[in-house]
N, C-alpha and C. Protein backbone atom coordinates (compact mmCIF):
# COMPACT_ATOMS: atom_id res chain seq x y z
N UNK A 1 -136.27 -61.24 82.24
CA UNK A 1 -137.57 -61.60 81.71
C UNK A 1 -137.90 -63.06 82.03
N UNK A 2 -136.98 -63.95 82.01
CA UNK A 2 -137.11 -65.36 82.51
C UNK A 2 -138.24 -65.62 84.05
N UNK A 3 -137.73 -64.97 85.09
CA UNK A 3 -138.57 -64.64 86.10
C UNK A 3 -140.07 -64.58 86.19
N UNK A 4 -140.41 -63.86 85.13
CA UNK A 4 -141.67 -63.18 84.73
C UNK A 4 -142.32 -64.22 84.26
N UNK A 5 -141.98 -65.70 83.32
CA UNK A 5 -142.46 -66.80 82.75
C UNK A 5 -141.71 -68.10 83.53
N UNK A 6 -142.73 -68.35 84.64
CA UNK A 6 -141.75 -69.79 84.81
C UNK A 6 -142.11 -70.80 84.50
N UNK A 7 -141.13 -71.94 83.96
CA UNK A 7 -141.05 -72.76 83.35
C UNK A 7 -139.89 -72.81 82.41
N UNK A 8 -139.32 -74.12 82.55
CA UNK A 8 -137.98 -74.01 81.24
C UNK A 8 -137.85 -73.20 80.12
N UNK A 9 -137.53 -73.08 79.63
CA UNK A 9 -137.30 -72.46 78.09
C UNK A 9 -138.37 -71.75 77.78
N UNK A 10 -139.45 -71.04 78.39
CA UNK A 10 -140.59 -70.19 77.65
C UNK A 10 -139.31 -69.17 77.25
N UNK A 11 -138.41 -68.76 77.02
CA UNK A 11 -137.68 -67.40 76.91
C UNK A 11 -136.92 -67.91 75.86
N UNK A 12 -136.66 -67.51 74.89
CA UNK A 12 -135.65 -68.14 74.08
C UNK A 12 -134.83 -66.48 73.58
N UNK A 13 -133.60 -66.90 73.30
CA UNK A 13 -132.75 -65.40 72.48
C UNK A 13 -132.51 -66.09 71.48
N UNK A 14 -132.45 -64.75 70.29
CA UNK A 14 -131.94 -65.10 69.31
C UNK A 14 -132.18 -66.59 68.56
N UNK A 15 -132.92 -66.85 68.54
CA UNK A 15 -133.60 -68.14 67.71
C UNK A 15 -134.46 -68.03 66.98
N UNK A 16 -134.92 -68.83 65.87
CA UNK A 16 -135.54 -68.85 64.84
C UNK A 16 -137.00 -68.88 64.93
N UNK A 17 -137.75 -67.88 64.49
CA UNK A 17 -139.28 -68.01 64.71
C UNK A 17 -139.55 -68.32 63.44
N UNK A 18 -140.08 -69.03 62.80
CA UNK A 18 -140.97 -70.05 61.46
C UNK A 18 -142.38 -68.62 61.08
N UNK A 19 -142.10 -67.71 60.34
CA UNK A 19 -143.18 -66.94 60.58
C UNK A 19 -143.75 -67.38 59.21
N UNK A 20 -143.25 -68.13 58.14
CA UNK A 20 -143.71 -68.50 56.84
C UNK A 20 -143.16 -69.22 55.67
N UNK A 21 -142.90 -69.73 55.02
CA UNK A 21 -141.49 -70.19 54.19
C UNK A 21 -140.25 -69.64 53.98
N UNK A 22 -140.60 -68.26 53.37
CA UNK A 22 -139.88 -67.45 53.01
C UNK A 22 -139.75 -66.64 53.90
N UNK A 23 -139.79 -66.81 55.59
CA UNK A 23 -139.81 -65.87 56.77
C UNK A 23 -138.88 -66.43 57.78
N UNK A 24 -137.71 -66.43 58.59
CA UNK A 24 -137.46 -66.65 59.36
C UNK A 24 -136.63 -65.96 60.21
N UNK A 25 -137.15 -65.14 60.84
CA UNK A 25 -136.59 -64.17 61.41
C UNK A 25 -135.72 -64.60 63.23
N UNK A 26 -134.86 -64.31 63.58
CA UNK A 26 -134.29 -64.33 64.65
C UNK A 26 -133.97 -63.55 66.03
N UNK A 27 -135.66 -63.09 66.41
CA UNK A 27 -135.47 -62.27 66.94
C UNK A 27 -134.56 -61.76 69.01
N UNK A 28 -134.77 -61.23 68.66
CA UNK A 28 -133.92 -60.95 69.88
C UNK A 28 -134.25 -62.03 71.32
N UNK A 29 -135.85 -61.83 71.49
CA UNK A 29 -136.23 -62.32 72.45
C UNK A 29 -137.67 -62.54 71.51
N UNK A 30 -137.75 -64.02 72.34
CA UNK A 30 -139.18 -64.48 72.37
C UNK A 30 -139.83 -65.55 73.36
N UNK A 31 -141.04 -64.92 73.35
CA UNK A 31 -141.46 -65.70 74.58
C UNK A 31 -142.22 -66.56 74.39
N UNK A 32 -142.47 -67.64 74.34
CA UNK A 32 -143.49 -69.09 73.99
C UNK A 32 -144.64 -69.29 74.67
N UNK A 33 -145.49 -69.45 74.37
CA UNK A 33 -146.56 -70.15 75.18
C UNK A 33 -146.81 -71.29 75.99
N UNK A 34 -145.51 -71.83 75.55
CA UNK A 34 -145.36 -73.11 76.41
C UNK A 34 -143.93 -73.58 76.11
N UNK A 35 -143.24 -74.55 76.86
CA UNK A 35 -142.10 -74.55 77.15
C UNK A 35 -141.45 -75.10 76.03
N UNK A 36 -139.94 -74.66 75.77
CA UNK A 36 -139.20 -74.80 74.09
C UNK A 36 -139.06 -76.35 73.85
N UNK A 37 -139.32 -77.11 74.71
CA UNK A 37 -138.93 -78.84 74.68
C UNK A 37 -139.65 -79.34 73.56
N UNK A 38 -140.55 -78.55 73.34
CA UNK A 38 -141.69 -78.45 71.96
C UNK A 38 -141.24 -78.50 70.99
N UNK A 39 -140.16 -77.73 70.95
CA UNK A 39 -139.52 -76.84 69.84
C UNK A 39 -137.95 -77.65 69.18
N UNK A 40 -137.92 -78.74 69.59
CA UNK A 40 -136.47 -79.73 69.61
C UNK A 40 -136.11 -80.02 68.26
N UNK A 41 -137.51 -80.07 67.54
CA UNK A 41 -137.42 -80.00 66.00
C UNK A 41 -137.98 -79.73 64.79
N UNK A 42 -138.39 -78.29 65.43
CA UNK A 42 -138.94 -77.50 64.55
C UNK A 42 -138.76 -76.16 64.83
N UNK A 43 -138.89 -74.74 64.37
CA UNK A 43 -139.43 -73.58 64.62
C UNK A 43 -140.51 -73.35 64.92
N UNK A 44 -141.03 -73.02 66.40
CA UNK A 44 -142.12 -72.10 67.09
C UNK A 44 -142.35 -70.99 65.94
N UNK A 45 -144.00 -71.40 65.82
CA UNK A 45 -144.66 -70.41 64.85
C UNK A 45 -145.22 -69.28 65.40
N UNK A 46 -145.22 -67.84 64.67
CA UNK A 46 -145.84 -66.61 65.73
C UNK A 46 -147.13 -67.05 66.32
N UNK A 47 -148.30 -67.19 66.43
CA UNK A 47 -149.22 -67.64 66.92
C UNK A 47 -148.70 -68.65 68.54
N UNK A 48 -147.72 -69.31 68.64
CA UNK A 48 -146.99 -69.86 69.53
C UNK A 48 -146.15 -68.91 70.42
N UNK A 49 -146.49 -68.06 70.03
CA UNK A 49 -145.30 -66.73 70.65
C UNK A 49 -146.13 -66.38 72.02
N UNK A 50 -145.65 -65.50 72.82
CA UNK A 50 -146.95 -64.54 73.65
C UNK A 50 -146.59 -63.25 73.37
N UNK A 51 -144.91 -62.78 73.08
CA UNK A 51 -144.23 -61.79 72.59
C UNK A 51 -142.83 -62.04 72.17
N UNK A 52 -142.75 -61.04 71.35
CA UNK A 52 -141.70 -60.81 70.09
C UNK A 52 -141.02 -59.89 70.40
N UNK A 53 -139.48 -59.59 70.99
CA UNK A 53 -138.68 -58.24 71.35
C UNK A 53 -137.80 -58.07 70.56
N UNK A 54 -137.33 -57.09 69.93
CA UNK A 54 -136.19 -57.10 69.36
C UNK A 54 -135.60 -55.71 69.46
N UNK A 55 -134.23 -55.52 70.64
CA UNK A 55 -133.80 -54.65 71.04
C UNK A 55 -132.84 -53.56 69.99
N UNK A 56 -132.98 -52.18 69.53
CA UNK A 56 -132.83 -51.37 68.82
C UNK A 56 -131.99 -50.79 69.23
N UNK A 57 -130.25 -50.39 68.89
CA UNK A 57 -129.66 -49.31 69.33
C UNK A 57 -129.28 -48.27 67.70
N UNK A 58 -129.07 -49.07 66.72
CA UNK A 58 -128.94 -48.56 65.71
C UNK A 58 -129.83 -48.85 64.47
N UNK A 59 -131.05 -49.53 64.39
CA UNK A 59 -131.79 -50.85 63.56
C UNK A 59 -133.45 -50.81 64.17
N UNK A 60 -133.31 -49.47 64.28
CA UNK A 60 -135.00 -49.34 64.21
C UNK A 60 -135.86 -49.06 63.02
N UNK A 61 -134.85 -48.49 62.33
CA UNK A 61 -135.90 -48.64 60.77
C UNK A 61 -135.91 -50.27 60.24
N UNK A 62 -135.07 -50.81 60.67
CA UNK A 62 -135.31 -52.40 59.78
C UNK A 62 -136.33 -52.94 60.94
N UNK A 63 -136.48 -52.67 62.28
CA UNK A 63 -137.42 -53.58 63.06
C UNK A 63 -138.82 -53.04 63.09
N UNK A 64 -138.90 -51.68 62.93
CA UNK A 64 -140.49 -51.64 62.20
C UNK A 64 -140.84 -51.92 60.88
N UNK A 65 -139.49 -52.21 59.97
CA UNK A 65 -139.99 -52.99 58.75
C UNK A 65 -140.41 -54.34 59.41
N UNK A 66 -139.91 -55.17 60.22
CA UNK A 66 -140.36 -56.44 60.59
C UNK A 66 -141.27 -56.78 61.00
N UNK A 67 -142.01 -55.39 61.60
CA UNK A 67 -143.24 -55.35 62.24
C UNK A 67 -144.38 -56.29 61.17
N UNK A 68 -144.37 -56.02 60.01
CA UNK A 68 -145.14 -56.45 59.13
C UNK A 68 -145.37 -58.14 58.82
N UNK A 69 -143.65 -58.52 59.12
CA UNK A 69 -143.63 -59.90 59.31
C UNK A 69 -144.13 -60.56 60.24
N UNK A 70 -144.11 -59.88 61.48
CA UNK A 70 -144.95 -60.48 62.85
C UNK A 70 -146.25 -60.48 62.90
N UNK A 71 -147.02 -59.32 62.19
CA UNK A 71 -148.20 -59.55 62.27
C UNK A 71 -148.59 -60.30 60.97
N UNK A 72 -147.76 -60.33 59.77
CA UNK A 72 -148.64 -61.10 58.94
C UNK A 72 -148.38 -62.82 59.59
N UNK A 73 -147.72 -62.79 60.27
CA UNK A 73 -146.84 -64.46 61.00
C UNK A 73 -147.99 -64.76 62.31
N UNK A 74 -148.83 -63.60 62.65
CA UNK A 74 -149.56 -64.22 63.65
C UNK A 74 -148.91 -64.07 65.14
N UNK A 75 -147.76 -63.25 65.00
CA UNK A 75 -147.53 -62.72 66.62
C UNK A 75 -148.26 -61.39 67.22
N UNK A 76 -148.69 -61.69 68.64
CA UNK A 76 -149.85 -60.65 68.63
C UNK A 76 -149.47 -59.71 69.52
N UNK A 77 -148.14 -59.98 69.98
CA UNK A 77 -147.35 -58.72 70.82
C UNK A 77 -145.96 -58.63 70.33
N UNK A 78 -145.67 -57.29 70.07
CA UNK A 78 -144.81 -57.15 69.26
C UNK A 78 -143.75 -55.91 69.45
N UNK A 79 -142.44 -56.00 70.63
CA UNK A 79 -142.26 -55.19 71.01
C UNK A 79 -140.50 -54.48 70.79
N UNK A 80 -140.76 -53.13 70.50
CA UNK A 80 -138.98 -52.58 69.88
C UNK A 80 -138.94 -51.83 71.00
N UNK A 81 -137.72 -52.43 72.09
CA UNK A 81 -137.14 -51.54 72.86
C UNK A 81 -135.71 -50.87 72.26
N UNK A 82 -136.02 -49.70 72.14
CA UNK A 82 -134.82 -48.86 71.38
C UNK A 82 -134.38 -47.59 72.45
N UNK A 83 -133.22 -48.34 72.64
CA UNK A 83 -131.85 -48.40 73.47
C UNK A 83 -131.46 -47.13 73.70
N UNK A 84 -131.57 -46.22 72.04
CA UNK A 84 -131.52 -44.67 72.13
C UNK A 84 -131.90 -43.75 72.74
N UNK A 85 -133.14 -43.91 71.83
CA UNK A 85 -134.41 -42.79 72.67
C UNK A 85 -134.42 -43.39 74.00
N UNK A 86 -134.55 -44.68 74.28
CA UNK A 86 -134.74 -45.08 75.76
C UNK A 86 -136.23 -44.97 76.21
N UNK A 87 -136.88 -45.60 74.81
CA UNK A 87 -138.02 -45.86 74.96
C UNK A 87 -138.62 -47.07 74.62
N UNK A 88 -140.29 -48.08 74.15
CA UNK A 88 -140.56 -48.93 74.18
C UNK A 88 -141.51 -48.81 73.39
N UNK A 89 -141.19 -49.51 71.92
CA UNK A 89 -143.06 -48.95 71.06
C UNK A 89 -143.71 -50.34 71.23
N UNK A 90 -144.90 -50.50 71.32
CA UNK A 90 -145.81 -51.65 72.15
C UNK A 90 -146.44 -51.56 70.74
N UNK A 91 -146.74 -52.97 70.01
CA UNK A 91 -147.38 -52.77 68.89
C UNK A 91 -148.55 -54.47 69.56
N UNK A 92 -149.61 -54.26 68.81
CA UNK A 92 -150.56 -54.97 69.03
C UNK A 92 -151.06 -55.08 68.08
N UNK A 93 -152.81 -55.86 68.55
CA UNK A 93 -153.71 -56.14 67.54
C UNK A 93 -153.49 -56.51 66.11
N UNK A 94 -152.77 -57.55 65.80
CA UNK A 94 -152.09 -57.19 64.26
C UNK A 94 -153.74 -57.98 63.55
N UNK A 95 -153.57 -57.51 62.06
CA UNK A 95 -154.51 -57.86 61.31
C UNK A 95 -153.76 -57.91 60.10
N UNK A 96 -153.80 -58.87 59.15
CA UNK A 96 -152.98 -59.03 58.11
C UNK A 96 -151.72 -59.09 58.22
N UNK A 97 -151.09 -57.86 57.49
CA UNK A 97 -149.87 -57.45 57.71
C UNK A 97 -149.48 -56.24 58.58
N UNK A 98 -150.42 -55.87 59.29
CA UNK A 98 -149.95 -54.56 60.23
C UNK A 98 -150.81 -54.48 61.79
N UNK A 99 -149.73 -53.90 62.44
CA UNK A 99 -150.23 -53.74 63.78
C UNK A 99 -151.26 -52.53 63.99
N UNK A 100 -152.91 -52.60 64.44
CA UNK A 100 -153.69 -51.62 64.30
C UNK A 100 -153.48 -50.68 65.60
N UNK A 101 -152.57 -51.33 66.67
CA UNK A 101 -152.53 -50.26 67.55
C UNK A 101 -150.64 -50.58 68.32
N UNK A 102 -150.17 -48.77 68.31
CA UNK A 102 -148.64 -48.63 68.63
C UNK A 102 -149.00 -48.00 69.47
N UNK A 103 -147.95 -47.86 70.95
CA UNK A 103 -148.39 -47.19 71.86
C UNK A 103 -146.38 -47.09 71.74
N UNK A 104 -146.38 -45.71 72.38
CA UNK A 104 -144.99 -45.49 72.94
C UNK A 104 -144.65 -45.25 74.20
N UNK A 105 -143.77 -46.01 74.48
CA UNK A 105 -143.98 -45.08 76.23
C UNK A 105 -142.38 -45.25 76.90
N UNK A 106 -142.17 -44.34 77.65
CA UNK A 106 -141.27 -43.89 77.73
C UNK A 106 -140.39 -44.67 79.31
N UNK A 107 -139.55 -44.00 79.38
CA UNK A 107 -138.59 -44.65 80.75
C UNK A 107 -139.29 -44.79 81.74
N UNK A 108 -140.42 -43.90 82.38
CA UNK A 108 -141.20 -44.01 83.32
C UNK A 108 -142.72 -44.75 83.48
N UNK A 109 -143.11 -45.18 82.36
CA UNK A 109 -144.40 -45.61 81.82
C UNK A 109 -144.08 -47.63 82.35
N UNK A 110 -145.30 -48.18 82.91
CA UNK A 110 -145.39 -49.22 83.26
C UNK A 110 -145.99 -49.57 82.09
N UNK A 111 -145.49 -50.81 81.60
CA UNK A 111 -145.76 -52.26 80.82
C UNK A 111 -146.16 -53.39 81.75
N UNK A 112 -147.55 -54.01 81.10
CA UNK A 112 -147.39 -55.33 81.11
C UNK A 112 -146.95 -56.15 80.76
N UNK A 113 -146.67 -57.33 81.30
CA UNK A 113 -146.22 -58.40 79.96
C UNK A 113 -147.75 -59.18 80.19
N UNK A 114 -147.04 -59.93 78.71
CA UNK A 114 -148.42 -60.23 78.04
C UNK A 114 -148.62 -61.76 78.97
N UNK A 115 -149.68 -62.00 79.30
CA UNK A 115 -150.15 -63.57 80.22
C UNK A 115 -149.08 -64.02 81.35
N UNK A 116 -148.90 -62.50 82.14
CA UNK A 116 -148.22 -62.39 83.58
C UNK A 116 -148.42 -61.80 83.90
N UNK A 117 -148.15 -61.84 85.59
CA UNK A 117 -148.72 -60.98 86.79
C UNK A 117 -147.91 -60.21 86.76
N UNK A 118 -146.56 -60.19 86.56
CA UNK A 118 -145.66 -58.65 86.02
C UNK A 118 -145.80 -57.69 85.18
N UNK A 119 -145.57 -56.73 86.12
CA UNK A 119 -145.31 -55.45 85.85
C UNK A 119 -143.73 -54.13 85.82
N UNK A 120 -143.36 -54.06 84.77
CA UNK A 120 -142.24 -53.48 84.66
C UNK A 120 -142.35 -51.94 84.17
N UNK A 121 -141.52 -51.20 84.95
CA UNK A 121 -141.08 -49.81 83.69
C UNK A 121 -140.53 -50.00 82.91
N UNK A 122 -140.43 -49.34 81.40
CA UNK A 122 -139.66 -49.39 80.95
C UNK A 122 -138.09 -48.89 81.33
N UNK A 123 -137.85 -48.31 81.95
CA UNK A 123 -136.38 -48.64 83.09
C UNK A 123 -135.81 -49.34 83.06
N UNK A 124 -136.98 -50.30 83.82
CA UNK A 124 -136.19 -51.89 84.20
C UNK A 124 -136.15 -52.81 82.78
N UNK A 125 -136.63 -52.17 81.74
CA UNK A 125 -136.16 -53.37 80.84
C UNK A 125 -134.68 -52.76 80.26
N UNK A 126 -134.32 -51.76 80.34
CA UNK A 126 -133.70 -50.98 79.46
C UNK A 126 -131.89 -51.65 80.34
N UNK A 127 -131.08 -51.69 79.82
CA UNK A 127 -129.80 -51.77 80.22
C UNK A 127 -129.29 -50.45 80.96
């Protein structure tokens, strides 16, 4: 995914997104809007995000509970690749606390990423 965003650090793993006081979630992958040098001393807030991944092999009921945190946090792509099924639920548009549109799509189905000229199957994201 680094490829897909160039510039230093737009990619971060496993680091702390600032989604509210009482919010700080660590998600798998996130992608910045601009490069992490930003970020040296503070937590990148969702609104700062471009997308939110957090990869599922056993922990898909707790990451569509999280879903709620991302959109009430202001991240506006919001994505569970789950490892199992070997599929990709694409959540968007958030408003409040919930995403108004989920799309699923499967091993063969092309994704965009969000503010890039790439294009992936879900395939190629999958291990």
């Amino acid at each position: 995914m680094r490829g897909a965003y160039p510039g230093a650090g737009r990619v971060r793993e496993e680091k702390s997104l600032a989604i509210d006081p009482y919010n700080l979630p660590e998600p798998d992958i996130v992608v910045l809007r601009s490069d992490s040098s930003a970020y040296v001393r503070r937590h990148p807030s969702g609104p700062e995000t471009l997308l939110v991944v957090e990869l599922s092999w056993s922990s898909q009921r707790r990451d569509r509970r999280k879903a709620s945190i991302y959109a009430a946090g202001g991240v506006d792509v919001y994505w569970i690749l789950d490892l199992e099924t070997r599929r990709l639920e694409v959540r968007t548009a958030p408003v409040d606390d919930a995403y108004q549109v989920t799309q699923l799509l499967g091993e063969d189905d092309v994704i965009d990423l969000p503010e890039s000229e790439h294009r992936w199957t879900v395939r190629d994201l999958l291990p």
